[in-house]
Protein backbone atom coordinates (compact mmCIF):
# COMPACT_ATOMS: atom_id res chain seq x y z
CA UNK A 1 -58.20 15.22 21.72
CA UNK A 2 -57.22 18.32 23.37
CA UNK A 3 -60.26 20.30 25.12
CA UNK A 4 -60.51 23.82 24.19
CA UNK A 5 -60.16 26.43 26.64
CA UNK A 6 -63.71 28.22 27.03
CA UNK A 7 -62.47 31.02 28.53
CA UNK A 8 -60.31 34.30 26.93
CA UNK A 9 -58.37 36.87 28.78
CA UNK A 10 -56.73 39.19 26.61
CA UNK A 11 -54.52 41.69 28.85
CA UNK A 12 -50.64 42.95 28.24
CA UNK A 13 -49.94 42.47 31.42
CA UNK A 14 -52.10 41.12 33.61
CA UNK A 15 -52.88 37.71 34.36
CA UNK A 16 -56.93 36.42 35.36
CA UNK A 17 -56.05 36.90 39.21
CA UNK A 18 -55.20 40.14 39.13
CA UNK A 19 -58.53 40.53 37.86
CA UNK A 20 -60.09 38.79 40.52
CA UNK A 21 -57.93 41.43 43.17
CA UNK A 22 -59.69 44.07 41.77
CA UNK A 23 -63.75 42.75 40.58
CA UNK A 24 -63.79 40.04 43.05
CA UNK A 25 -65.98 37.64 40.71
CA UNK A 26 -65.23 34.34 40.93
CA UNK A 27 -65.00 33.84 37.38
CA UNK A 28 -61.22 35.00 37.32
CA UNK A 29 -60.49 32.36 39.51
CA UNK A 30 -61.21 29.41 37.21
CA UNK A 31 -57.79 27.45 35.78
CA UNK A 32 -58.93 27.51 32.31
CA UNK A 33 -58.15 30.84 31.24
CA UNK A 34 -56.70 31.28 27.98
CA UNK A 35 -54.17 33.98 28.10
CA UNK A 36 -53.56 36.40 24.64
CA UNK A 37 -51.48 39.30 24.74
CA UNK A 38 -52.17 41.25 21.46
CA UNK A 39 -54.13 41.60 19.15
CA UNK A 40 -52.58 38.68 16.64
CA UNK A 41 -52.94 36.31 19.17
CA UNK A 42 -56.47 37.55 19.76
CA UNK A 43 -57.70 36.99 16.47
CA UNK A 44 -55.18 33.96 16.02
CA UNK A 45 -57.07 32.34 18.78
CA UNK A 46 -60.46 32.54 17.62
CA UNK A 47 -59.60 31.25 14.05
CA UNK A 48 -58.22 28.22 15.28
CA UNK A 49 -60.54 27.70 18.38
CA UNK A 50 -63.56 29.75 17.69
CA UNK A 51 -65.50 32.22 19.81
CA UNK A 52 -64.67 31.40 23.75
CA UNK A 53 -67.64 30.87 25.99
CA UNK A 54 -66.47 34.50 27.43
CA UNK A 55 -63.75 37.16 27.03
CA UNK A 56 -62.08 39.20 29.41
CA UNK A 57 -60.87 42.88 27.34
CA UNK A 58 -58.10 45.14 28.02
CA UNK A 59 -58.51 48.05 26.34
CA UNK A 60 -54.56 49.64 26.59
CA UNK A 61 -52.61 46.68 24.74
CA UNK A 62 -49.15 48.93 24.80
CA UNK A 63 -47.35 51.68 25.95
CA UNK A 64 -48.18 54.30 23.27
CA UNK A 65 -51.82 53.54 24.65
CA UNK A 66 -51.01 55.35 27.94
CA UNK A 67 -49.68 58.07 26.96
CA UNK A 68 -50.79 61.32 26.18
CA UNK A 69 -51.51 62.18 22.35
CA UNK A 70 -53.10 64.27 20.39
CA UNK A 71 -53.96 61.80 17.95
CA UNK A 72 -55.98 58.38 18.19
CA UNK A 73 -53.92 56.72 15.53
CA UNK A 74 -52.41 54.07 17.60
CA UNK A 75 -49.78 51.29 15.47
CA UNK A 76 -50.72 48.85 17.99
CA UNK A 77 -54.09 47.79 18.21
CA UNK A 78 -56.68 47.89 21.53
CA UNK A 79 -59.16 45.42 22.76
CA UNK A 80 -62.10 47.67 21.18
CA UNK A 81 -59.88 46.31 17.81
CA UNK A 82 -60.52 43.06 19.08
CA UNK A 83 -63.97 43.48 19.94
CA UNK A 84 -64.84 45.09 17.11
């Protein structure tokens, strides 16, 4: 039986060390992270495993989400679409 990962990092780019380099909390140390890149994987994730013990958000999930625009109609979607 496979154990499911407790813990969710959903980032573009980054990977749960990174993290660490910049919070310093241990917690981005532990092995079991879970990594998702977007927001399908996100939600595909949580259907098949459920809600993690805890989830680490990025906001920017693509380019067009750091760059300047006039409007907040983004195709892809953010962490707060993940969150929410």
């Amino acid at each position: 039986m496979e154990l499911t990962k407790r813990l969710l990092f959903l980032d573009d780019i980054r990977y749960p060390i990174e993290a660490y380099h910049y919070t310093k909390q241990d917690i981005f140390l532990r092995k079991d992270w879970h990594i998702v890149r977007n927001y399908e994987q996100f939600v595909n994730r949580i259907l098949e495993k459920g809600l993690p013990e805890m989830i680490s958000f990025d906001h920017d999930l693509a380019d067009e989400h750091y760059l300047e625009s006039n409007s907040q109609e983004f195709v892809e979607k953010t962490g707060y679409d993940c969150a929410k």
